[in-house]
Protein backbone atom coordinates (compact mmCIF):
# COMPACT_ATOMS: atom_id res chain seq x y z
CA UNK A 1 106.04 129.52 101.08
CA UNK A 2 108.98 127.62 100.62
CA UNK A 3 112.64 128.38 101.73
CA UNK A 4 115.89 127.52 103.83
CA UNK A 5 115.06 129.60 106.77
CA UNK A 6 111.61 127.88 108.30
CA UNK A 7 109.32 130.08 110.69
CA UNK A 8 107.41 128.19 113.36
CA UNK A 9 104.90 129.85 115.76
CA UNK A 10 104.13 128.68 119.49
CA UNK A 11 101.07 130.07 121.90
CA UNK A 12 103.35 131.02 124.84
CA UNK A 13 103.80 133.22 127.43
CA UNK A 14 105.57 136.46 127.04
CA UNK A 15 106.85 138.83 129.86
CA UNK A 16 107.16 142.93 129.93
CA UNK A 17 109.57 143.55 132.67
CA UNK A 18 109.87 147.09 134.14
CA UNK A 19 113.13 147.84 135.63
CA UNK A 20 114.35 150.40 137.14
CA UNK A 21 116.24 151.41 134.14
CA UNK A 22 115.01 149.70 131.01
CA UNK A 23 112.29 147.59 129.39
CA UNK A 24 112.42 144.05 128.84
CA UNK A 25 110.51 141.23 127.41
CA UNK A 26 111.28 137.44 127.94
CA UNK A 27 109.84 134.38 125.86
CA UNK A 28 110.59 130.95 125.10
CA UNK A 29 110.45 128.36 122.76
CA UNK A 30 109.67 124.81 124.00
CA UNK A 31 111.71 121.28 123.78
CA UNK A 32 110.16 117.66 123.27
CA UNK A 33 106.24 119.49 122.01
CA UNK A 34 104.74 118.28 119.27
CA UNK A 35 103.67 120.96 116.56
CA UNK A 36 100.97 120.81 114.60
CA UNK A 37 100.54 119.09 111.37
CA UNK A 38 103.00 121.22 109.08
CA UNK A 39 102.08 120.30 105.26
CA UNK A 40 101.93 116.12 105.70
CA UNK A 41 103.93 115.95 108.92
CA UNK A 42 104.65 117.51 112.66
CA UNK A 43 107.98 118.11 114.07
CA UNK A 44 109.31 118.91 117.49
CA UNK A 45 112.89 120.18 118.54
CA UNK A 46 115.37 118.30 120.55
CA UNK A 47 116.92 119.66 123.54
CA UNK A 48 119.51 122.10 123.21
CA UNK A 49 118.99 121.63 119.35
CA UNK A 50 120.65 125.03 118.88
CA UNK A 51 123.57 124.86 121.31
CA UNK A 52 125.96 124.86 118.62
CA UNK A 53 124.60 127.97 117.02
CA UNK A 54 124.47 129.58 120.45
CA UNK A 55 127.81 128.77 121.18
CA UNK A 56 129.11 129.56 117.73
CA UNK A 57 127.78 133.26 118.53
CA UNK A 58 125.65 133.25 115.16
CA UNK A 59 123.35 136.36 114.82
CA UNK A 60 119.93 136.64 116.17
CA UNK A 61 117.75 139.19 115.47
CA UNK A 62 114.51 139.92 117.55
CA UNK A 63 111.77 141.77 115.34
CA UNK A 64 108.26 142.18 115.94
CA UNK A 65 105.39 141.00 114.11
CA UNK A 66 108.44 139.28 111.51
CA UNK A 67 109.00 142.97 110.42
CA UNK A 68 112.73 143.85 109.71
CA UNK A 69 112.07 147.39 110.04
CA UNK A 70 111.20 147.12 113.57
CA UNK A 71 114.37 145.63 115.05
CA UNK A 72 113.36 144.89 118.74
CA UNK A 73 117.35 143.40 119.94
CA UNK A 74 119.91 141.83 118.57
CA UNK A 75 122.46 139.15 119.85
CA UNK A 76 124.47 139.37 122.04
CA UNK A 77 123.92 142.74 122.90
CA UNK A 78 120.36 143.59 123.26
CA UNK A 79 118.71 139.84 122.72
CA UNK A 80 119.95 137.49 125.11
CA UNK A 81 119.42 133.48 124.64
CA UNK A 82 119.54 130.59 127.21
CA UNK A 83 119.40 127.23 126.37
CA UNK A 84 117.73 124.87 129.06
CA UNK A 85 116.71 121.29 128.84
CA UNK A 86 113.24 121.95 128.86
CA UNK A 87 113.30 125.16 126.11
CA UNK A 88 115.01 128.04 124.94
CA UNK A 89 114.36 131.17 126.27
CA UNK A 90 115.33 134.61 125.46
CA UNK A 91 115.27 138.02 126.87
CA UNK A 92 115.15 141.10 124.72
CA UNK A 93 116.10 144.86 126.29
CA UNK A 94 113.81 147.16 125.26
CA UNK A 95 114.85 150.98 124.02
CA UNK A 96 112.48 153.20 126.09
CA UNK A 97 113.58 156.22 123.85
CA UNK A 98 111.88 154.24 121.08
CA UNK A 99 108.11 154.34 120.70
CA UNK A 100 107.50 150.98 118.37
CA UNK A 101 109.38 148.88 121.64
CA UNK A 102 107.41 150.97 124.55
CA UNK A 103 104.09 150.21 122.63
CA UNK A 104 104.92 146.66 122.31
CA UNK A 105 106.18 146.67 126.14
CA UNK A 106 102.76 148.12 127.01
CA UNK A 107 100.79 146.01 124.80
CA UNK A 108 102.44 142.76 125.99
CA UNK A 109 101.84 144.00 130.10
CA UNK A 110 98.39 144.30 128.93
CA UNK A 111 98.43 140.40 127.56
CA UNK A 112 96.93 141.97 124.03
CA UNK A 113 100.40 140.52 122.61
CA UNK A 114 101.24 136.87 123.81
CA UNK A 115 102.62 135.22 120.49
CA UNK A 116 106.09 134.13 119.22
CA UNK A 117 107.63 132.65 116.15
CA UNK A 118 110.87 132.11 115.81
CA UNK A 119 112.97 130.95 112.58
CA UNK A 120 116.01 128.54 111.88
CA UNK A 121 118.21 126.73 109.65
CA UNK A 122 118.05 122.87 110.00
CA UNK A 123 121.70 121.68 109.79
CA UNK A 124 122.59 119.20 106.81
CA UNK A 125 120.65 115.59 107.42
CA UNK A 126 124.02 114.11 106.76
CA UNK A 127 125.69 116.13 109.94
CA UNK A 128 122.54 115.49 112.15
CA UNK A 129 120.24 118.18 111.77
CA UNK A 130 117.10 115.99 111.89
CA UNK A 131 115.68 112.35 112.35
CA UNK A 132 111.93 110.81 110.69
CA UNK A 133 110.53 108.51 112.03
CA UNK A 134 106.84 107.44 112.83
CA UNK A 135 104.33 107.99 116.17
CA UNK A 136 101.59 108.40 117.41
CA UNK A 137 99.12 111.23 118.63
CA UNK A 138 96.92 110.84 122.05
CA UNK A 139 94.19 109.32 120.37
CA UNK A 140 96.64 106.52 118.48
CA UNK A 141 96.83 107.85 114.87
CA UNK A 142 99.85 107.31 113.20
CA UNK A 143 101.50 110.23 111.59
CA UNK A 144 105.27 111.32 110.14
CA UNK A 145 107.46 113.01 113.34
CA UNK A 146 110.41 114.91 112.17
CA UNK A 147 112.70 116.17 115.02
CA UNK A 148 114.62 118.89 114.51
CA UNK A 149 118.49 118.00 116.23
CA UNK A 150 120.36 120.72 115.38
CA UNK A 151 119.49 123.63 113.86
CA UNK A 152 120.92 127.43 113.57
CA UNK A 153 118.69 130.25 115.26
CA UNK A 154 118.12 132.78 112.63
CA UNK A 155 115.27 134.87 114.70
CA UNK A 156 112.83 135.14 117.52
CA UNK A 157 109.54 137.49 117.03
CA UNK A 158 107.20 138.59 119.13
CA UNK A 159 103.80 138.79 117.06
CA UNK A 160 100.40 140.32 117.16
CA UNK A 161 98.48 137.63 115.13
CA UNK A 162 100.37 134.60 114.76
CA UNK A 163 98.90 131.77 113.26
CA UNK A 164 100.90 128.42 111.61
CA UNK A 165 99.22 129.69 108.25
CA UNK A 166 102.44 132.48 108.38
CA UNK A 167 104.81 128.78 108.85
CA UNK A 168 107.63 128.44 106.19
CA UNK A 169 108.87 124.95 106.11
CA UNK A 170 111.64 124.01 103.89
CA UNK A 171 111.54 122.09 100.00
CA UNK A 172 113.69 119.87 101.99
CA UNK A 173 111.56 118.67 104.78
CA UNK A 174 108.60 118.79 102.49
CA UNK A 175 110.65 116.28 100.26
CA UNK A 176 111.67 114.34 103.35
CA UNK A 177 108.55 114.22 104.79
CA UNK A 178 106.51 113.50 101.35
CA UNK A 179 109.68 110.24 101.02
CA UNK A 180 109.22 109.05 104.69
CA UNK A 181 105.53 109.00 104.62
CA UNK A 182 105.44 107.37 101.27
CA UNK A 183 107.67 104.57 103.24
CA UNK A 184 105.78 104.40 106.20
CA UNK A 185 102.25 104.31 104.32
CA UNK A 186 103.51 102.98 100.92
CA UNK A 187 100.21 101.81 100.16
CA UNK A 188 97.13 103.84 97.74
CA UNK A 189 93.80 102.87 98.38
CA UNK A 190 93.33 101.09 95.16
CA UNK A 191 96.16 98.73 96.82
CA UNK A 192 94.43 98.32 100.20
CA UNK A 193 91.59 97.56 98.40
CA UNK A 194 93.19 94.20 95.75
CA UNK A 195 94.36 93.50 99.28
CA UNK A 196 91.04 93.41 101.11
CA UNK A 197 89.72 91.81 97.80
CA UNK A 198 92.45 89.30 97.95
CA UNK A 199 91.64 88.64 102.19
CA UNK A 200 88.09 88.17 101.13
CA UNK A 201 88.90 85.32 98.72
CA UNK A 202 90.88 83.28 100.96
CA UNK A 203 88.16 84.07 103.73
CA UNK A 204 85.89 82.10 101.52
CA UNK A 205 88.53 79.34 100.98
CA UNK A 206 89.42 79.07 104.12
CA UNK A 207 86.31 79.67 106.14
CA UNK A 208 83.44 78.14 104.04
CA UNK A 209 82.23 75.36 105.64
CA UNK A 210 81.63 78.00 108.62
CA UNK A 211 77.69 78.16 108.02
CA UNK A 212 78.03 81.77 110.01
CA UNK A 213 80.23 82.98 107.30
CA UNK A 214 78.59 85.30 104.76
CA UNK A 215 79.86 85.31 100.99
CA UNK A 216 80.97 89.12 100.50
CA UNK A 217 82.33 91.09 97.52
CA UNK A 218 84.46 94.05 97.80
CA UNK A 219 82.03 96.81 95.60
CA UNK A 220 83.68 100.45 95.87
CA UNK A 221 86.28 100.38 98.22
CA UNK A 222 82.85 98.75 100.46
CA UNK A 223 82.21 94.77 101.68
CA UNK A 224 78.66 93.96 100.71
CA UNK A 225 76.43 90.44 100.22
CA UNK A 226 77.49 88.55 97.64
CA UNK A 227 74.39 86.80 96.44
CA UNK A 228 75.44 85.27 93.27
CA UNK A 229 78.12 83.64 95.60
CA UNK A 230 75.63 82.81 97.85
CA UNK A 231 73.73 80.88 95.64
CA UNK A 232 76.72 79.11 94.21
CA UNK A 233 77.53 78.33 97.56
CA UNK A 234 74.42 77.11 98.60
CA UNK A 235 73.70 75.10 95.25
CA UNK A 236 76.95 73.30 96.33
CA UNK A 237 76.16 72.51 99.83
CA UNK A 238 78.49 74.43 101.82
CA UNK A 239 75.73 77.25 103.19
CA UNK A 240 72.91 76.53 105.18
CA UNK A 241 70.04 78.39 103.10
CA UNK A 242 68.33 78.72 106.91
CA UNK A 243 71.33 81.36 108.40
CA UNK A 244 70.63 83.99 105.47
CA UNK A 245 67.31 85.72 104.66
C-alpha cells in the first residue's frame, strides 16, 4: 500500500506496569537499526529524528493492533513520548474502567503481545527529512540505505501479529529508492555481460602468448571453451596444443 503516512514494525519489548492506581504500558522504537529490506531498500532512523515533532506538540495517537476504534492514549495526556539518543520510547496510561486496555494490559504481562509499529511523516527531502546513500550488510552485500532525519510521529501501536507485510512505505521513497539504486547499480545484466564480453577480448589480446591462458567465449551470461578460438590460436602458434586436452 502506498501513502504519505508510512507504518514500520519492530520486534521489541513491551511493558504492563501495575500501579497502584492505573495501568500502563511502555515501548520503544530504536535509533541507528537497520530494517529490513522494505520494497528495493532498508532504512533506519536517526537520532532524535522526531524531536521537532515532539517539540512542536504534534498529535500522537496510541491504538492497538492499528485499529482507530480502539484508542489506547493520546498525546500529551494519556501517551507520553521521550526522545533518547539511543530510541524513542513511549509510555501509554491505561483506562482500567475500559475492558479492550485491561485485556491488552493482561495480555502484554503475559508476553502473548510483544509487537509495535509505529507510523510517520518523512519531512520534505529538500528541508532534511532523509539521506540515500549506499552500505553494506554483515556479510558485505551492497544494498540502498535510506535514513530517515526528520520525520513527524503520526502513531505508535501496540500489535498482536505484526509482520513488515502490514509496512506502508511512501510513492516517494519508493521513487527515491527505485532513482538511487538505479545510480548506484546503473548497470542490467545484458550490460555486465558486453562488458565481460568486452574483458574477455582484451584478455586474449593482452594475455595470449600466456600458454596457461584458455581461449573463452561469453555463451549465456556463462564463460565457456572456446574451441574454434583455440584452434585459430593454435594454427597460429600462440597455444601450446600440449596444455589443453
Amino acid at each position: 500500500m502506498l501513502s504519505t503516512t508510512e507504518l514500520r514494525y519492530y520486534p521489541i519489548s513491551l511493558r504492563a506496569v501495575q500501579g497502584s492506581r492505573n495501568m500502563t504500558v511502555r515501548g520503544s522504537v530504536p535509533y541507528n537499526v537497520a530494517s529490513k529490506e522494505l520494497s528495493n531498500f532498508r532504512e533506519r532512523l536517526a537520532p532524535r529524528c522526531f524531536a521537532d515533532s515532539i517539540k512542536r506538540g504534534d498529535d500522537v495517537v496510541a491504538t492497538f493492533n492499528y485499529n482507530d476504534s480502539v484508542v489506547l492514549g493520546r498525546t500529551p495526556k494519556t501517551l507520553r513520548l521521550y526522545d533518547g539518543d539511543k530510541s524513542l520510547d513511549y509510555e501509554i496510561d491505561l483506562d482500567e474502567d475500559n475492558s479492550d486496555h485491561r485485556n491488552l494490559h493482561a495480555s502484554i504481562s503475559r508476553g502473548d503481545i510483544n509487537g509495535s509499529s509505529f507510523e510517520f511523516i518523512v519531512d520534505d527531502p529538500k528541508n532534511g527529512g532523509e539521506e540515500w546513500d549506499d552500505a553494506a550488510d554483515e556479510r558485505g552485500t551492497r544494498y540502498t540505505r535510506r535514513t530517515i532525519k526528520r520525520a513527524t510521529l503520526v502513531g505508535v501501536n501496540p500489535c498482536t501479529q505484526p509482520s513488515y507485510n502490514n509496512t506502508q512505505v511512501s510513492a516517494r521513497a519508493l521513487s527515491h529508492a527505485l532513482t538511487f539504486a538505479r545510480r548506484l547499480f546503473p548497470q542490467s545484466n545484458e550490460d555486465l555481460r558486453a562488458k565481460a564480453a568486452r574483458q574477455a577480448e582484451q584478455i586474449r589480446q593482452d594475455e595470449i602468448r600466456d600458454p596457461s591462458l584458455r581461449a573463452v567465449k561469453l555463451q549465456n551470461g556463462v564463460f565457456v571453451r572456446d574451441y574454434d578460438k583455440e584452434r585459430e590460436l593454435r594454427t597460429a602458434g600462440y597455444l601450446n596444443p600440449e596444455n589443453y586436452i
